[in-house]
PDB file of N, CA and C in Angstrom:
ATOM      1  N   UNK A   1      -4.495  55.230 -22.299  1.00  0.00           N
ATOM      2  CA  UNK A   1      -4.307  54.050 -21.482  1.00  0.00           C
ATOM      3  C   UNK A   1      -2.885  53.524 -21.682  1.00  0.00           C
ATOM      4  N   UNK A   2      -2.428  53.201 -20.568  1.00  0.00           N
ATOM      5  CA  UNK A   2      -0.989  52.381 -20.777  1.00  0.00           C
ATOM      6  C   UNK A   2      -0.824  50.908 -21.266  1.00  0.00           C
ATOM      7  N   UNK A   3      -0.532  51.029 -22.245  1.00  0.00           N
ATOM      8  CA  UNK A   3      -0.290  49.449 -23.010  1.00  0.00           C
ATOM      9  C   UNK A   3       0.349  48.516 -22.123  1.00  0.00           C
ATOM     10  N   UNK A   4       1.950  48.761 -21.249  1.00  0.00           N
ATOM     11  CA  UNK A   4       2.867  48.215 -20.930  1.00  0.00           C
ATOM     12  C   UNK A   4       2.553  48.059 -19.080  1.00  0.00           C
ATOM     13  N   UNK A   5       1.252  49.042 -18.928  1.00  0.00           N
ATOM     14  CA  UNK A   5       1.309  49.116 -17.524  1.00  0.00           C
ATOM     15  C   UNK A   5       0.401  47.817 -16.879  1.00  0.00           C
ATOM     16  N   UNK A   6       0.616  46.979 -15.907  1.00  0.00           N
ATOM     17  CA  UNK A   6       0.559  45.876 -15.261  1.00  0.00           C
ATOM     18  C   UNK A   6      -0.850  46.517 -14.404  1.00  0.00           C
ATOM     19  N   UNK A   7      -1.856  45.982 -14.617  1.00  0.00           N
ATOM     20  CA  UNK A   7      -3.382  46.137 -13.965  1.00  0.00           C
ATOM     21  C   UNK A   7      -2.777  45.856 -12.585  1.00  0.00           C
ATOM     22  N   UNK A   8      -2.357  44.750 -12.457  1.00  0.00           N
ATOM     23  CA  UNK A   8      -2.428  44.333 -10.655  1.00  0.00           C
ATOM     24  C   UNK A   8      -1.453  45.261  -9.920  1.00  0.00           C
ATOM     25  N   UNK A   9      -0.627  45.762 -10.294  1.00  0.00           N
ATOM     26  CA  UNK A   9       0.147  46.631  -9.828  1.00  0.00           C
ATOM     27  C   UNK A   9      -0.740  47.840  -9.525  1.00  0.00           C
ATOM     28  N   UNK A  10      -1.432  48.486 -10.440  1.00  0.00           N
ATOM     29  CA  UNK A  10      -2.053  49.597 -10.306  1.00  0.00           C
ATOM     30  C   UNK A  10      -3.505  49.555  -9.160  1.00  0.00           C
ATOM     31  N   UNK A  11      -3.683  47.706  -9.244  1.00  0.00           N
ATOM     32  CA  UNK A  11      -4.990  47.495  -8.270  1.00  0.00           C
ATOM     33  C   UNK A  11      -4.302  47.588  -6.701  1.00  0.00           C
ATOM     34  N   UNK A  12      -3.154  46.744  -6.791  1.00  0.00           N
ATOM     35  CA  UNK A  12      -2.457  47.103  -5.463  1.00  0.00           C
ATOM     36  C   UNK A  12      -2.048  48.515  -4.691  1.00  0.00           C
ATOM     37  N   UNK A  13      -1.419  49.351  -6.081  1.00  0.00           N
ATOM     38  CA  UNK A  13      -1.125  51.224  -5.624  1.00  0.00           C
ATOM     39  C   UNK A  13      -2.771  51.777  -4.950  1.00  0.00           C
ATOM     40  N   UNK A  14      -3.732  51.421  -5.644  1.00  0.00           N
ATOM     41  CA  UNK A  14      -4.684  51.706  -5.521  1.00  0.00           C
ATOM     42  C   UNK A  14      -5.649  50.821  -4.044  1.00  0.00           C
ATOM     43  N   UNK A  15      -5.507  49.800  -3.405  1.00  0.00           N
ATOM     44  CA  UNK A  15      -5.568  48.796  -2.678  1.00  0.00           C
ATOM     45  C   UNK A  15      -4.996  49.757  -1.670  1.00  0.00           C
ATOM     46  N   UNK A  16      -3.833  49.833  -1.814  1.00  0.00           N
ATOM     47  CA  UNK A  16      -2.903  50.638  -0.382  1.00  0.00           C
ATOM     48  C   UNK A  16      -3.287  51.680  -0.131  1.00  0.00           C
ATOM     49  N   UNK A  17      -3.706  52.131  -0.972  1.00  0.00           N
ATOM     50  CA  UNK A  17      -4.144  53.821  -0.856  1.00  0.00           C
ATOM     51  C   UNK A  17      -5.669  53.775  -0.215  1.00  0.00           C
ATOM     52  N   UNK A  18      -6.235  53.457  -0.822  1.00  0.00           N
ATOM     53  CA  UNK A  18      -7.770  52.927  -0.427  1.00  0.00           C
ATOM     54  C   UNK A  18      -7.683  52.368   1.605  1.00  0.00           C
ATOM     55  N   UNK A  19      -6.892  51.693   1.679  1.00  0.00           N
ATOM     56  CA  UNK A  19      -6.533  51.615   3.197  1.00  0.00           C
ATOM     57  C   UNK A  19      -5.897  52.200   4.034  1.00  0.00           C
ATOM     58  N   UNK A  20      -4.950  53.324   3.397  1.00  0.00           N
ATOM     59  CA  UNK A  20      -3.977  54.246   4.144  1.00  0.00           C
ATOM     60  C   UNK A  20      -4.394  55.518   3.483  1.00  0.00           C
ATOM     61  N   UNK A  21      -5.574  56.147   3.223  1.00  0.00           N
ATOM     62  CA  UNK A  21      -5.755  57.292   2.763  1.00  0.00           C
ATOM     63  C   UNK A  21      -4.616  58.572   2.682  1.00  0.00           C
ATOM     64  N   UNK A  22      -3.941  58.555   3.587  1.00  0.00           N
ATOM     65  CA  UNK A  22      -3.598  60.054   3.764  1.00  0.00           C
ATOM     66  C   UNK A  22      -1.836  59.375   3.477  1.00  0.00           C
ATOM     67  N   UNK A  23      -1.729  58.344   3.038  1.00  0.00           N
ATOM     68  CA  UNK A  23      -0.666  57.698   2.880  1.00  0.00           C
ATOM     69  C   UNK A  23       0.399  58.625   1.507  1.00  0.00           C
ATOM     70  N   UNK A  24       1.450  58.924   1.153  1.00  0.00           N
ATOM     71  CA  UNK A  24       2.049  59.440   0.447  1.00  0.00           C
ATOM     72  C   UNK A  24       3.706  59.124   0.255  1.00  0.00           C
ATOM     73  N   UNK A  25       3.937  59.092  -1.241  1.00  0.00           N
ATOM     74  CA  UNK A  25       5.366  58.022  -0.918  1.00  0.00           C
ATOM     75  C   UNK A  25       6.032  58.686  -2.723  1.00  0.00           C
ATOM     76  N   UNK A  26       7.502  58.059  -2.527  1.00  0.00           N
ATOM     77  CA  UNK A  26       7.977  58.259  -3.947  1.00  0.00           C
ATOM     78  C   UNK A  26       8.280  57.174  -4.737  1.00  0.00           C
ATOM     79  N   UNK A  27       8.091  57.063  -5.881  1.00  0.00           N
ATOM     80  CA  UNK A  27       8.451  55.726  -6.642  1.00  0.00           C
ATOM     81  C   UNK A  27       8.878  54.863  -5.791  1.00  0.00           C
ATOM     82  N   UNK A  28      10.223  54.839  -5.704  1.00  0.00           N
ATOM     83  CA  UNK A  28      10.571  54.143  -5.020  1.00  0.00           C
ATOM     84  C   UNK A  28       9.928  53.577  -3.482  1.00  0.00           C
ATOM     85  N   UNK A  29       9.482  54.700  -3.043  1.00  0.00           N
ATOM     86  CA  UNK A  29       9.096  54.007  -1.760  1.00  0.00           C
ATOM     87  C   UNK A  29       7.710  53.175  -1.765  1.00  0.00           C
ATOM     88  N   UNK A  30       6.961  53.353  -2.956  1.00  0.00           N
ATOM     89  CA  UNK A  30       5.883  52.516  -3.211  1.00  0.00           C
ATOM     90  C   UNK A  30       6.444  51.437  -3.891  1.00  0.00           C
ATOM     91  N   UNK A  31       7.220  51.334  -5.111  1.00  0.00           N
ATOM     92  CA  UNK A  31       7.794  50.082  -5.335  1.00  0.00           C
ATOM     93  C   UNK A  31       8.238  49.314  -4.310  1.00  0.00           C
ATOM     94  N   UNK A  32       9.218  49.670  -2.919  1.00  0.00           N
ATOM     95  CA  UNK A  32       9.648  49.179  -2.469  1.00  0.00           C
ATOM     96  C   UNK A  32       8.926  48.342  -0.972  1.00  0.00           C
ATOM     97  N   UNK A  33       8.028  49.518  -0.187  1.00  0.00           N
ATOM     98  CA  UNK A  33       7.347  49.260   0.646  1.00  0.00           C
ATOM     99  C   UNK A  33       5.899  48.964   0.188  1.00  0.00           C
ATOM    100  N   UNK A  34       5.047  49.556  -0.178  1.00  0.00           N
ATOM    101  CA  UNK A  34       3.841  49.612  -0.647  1.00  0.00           C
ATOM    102  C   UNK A  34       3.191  48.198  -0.755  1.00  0.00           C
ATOM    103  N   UNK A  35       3.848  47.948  -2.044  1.00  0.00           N
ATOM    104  CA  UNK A  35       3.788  46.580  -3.109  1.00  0.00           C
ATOM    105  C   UNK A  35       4.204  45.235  -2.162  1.00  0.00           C
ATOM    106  N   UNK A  36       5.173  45.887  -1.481  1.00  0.00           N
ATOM    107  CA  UNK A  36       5.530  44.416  -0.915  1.00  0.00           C
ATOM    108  C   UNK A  36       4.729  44.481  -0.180  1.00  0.00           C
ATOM    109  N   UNK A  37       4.496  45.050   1.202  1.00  0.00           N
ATOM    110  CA  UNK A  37       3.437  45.203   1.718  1.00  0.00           C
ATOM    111  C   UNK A  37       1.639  44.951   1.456  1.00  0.00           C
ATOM    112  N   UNK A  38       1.361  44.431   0.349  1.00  0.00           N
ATOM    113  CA  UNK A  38       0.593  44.076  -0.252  1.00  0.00           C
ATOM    114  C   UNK A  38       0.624  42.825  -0.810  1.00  0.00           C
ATOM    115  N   UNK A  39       2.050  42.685  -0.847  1.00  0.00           N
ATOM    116  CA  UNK A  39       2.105  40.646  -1.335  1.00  0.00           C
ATOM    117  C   UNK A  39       2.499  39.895  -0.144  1.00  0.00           C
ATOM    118  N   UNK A  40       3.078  40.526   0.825  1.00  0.00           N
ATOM    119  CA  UNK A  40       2.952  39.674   2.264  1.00  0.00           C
ATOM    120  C   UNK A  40       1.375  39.525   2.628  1.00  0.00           C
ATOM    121  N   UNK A  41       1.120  40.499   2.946  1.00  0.00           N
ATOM    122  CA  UNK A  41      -0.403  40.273   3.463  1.00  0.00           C
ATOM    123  C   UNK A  41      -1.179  39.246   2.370  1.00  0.00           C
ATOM    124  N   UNK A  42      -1.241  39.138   1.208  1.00  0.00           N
ATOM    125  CA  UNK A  42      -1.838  37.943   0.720  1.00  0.00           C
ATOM    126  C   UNK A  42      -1.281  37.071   0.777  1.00  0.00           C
ATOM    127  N   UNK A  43       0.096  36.882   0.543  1.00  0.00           N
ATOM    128  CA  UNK A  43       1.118  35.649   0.774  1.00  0.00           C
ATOM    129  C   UNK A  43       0.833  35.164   1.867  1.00  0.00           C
ATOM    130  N   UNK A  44       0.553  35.970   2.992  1.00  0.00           N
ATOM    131  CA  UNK A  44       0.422  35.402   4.541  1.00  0.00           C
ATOM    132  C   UNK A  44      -0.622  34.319   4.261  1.00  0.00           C
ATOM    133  N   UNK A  45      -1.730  34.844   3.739  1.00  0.00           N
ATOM    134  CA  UNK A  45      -3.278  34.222   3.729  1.00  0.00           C
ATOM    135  C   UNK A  45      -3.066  33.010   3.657  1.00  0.00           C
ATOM    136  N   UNK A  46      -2.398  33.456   1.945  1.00  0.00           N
ATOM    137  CA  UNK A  46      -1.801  31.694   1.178  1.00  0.00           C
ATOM    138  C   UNK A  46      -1.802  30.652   1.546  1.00  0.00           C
ATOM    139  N   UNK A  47      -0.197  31.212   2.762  1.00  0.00           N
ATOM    140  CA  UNK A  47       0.613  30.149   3.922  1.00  0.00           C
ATOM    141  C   UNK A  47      -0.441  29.893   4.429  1.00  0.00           C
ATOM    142  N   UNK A  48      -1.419  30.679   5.140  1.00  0.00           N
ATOM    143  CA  UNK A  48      -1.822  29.725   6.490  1.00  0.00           C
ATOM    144  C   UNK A  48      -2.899  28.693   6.271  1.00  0.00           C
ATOM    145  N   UNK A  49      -3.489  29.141   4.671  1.00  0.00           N
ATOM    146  CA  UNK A  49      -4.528  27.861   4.327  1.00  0.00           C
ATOM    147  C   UNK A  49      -3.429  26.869   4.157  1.00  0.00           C
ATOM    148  N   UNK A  50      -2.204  26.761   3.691  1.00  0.00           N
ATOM    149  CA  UNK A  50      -1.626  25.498   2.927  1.00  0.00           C
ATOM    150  C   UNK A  50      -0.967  25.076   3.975  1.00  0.00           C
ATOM    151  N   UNK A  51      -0.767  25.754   5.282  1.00  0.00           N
ATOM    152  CA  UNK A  51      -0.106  25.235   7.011  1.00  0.00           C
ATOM    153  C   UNK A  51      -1.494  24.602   7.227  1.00  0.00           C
ATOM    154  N   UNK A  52      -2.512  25.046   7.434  1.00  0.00           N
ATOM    155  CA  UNK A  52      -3.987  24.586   8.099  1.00  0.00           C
ATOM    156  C   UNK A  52      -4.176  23.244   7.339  1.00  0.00           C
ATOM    157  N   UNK A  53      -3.552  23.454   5.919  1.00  0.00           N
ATOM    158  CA  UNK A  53      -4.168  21.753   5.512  1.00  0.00           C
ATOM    159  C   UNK A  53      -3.116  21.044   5.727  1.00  0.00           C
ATOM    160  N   UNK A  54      -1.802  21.299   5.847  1.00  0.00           N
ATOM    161  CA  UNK A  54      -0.455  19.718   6.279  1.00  0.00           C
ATOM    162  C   UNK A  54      -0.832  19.653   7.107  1.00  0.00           C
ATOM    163  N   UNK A  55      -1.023  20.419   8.492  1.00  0.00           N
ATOM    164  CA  UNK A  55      -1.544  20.608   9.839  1.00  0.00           C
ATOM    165  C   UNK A  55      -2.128  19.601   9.898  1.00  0.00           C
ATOM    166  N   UNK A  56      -3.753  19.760   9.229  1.00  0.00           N
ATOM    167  CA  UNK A  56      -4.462  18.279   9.101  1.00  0.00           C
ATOM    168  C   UNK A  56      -4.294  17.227   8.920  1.00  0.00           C
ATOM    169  N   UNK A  57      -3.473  17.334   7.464  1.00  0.00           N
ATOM    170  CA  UNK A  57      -3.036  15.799   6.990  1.00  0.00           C
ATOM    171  C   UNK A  57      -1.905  15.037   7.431  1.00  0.00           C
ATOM    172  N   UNK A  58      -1.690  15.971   8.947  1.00  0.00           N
ATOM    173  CA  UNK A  58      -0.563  15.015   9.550  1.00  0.00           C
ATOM    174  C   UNK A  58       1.196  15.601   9.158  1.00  0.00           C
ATOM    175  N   UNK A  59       1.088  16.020   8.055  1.00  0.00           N
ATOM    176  CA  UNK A  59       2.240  15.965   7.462  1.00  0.00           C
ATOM    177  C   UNK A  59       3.266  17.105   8.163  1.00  0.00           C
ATOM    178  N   UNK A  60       2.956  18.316   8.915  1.00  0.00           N
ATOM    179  CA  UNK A  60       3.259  19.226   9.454  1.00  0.00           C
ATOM    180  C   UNK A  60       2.737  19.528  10.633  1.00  0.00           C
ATOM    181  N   UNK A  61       3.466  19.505  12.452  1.00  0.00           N
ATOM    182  CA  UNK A  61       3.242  19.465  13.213  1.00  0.00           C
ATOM    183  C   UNK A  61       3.217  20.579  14.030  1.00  0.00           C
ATOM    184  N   UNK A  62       1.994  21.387  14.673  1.00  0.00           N
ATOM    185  CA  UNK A  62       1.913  22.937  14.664  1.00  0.00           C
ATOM    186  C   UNK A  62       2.149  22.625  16.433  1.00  0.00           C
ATOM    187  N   UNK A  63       2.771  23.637  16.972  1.00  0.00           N
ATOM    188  CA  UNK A  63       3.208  23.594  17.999  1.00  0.00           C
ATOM    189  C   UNK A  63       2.585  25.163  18.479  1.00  0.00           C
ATOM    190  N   UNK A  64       1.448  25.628  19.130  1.00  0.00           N
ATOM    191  CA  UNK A  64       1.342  26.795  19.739  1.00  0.00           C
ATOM    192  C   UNK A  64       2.187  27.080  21.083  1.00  0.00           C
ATOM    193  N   UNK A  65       2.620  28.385  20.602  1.00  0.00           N
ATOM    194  CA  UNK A  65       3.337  28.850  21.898  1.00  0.00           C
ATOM    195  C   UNK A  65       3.051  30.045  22.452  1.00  0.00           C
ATOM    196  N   UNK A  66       3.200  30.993  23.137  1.00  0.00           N
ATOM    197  CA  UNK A  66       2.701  32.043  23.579  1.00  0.00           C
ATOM    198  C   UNK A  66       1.950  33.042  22.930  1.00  0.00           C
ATOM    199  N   UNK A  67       2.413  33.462  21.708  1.00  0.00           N
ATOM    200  CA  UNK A  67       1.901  34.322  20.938  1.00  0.00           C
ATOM    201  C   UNK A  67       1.309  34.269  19.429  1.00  0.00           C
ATOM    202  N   UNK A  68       2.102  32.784  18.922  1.00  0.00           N
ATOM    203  CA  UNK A  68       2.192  32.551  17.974  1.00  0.00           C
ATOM    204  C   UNK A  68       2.222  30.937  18.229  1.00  0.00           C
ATOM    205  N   UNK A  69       2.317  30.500  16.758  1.00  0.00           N
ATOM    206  CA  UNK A  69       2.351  29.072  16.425  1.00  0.00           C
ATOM    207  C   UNK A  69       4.034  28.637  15.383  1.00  0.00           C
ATOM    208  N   UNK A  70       4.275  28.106  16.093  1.00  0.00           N
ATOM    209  CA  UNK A  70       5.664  27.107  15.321  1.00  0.00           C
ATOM    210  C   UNK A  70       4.963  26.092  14.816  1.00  0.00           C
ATOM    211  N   UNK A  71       5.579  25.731  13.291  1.00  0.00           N
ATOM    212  CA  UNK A  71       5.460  24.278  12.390  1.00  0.00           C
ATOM    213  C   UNK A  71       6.556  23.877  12.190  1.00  0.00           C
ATOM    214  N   UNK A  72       6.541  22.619  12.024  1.00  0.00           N
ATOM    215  CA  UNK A  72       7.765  21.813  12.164  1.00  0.00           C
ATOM    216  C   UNK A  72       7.326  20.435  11.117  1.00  0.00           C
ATOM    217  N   UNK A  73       7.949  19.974  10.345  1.00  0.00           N
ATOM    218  CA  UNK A  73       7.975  18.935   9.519  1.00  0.00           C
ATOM    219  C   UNK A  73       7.767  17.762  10.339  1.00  0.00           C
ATOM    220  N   UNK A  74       6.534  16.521  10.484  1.00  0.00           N
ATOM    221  CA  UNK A  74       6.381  15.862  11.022  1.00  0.00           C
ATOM    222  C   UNK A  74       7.335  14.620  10.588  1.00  0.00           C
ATOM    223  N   UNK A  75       8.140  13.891  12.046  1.00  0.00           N
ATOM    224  CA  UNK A  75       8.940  12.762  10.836  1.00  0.00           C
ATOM    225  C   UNK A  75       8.791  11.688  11.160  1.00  0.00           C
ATOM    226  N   UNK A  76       7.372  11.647  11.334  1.00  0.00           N
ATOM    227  CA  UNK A  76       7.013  10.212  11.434  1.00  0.00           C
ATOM    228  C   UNK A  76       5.720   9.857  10.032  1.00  0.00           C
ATOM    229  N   UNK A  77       6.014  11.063   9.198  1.00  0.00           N
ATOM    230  CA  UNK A  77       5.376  11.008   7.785  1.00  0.00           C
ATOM    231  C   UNK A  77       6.707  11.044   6.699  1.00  0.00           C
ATOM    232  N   UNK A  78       7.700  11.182   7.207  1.00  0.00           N
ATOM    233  CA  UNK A  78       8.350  11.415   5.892  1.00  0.00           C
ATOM    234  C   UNK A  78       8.403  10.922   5.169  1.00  0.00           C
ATOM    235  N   UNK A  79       8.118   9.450   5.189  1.00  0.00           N
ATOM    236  CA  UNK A  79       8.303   8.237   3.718  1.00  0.00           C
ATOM    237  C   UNK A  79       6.932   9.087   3.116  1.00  0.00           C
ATOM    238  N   UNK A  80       5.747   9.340   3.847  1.00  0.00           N
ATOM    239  CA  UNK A  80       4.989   9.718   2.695  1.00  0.00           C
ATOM    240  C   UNK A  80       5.137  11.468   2.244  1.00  0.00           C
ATOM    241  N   UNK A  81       5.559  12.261   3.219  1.00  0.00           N
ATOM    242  CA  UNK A  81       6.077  13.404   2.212  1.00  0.00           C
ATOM    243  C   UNK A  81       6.898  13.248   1.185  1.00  0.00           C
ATOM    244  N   UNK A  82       7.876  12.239   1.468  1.00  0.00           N
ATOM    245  CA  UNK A  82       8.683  11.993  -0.148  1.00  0.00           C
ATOM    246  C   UNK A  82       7.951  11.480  -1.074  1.00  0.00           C
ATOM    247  N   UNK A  83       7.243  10.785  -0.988  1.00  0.00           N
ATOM    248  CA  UNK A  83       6.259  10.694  -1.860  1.00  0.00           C
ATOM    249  C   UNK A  83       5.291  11.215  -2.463  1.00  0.00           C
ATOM    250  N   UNK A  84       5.074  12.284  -1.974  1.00  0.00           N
ATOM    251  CA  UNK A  84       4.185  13.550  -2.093  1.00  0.00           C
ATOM    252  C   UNK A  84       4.958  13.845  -2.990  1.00  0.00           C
ATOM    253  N   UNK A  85       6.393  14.267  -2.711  1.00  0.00           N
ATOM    254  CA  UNK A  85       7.380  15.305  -3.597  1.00  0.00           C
ATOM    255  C   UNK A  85       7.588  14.779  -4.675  1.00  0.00           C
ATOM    256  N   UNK A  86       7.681  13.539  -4.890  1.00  0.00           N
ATOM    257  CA  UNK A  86       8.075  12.833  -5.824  1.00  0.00           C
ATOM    258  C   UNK A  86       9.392  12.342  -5.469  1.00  0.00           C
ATOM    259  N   UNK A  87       9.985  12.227  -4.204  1.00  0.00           N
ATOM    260  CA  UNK A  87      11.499  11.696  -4.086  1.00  0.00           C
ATOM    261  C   UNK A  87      11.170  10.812  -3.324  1.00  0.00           C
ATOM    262  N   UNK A  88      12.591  10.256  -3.485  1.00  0.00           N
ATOM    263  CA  UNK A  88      13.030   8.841  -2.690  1.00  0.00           C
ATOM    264  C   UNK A  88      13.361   9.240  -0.917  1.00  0.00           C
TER     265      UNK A  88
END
């Protein structure tokens, strides 16, 4: 067993592969594409719960447009986003 080797890394090599079966790459191109490709797609998730809740709370103003959705900082909250942040 590898002492130094990172589980989530190996769940992700293994994650990608598991979805792209016939998929095949070199170090590098799994370090580089693979992996990232695997932290966007959860990163995406992330964003859109933590857009879906400013969305709600007013604080971020979602604008749908043809294909997609634009957010935009609402600024008729900003005294209380600074306050959120902790600034003036």
């Amino acid at each position: 067993m590898c002492v130094t080797c990172e589980p989530q890394i190996a769940n992700d090599i293994l994650g990608y592969l598991v979805a792209q079966p016939d998929a095949q790459d070199t170090l590098e191109g799994i370090a580089e594409w693979w992996l990232l490709e695997q932290r966007i797609t959860e990163q995406a998730a992330r964003v859109s719960e933590a857009l879906a809740a400013l969305v709600e709370e007013g604080l971020v103003i979602e604008r749908r447009g043809h294909e997609r959705s634009y957010y935009k900082l609402n600024q008729r909250r900003r005294k209380r986003i600074l306050d959120r942040l902790g600034r003036e």
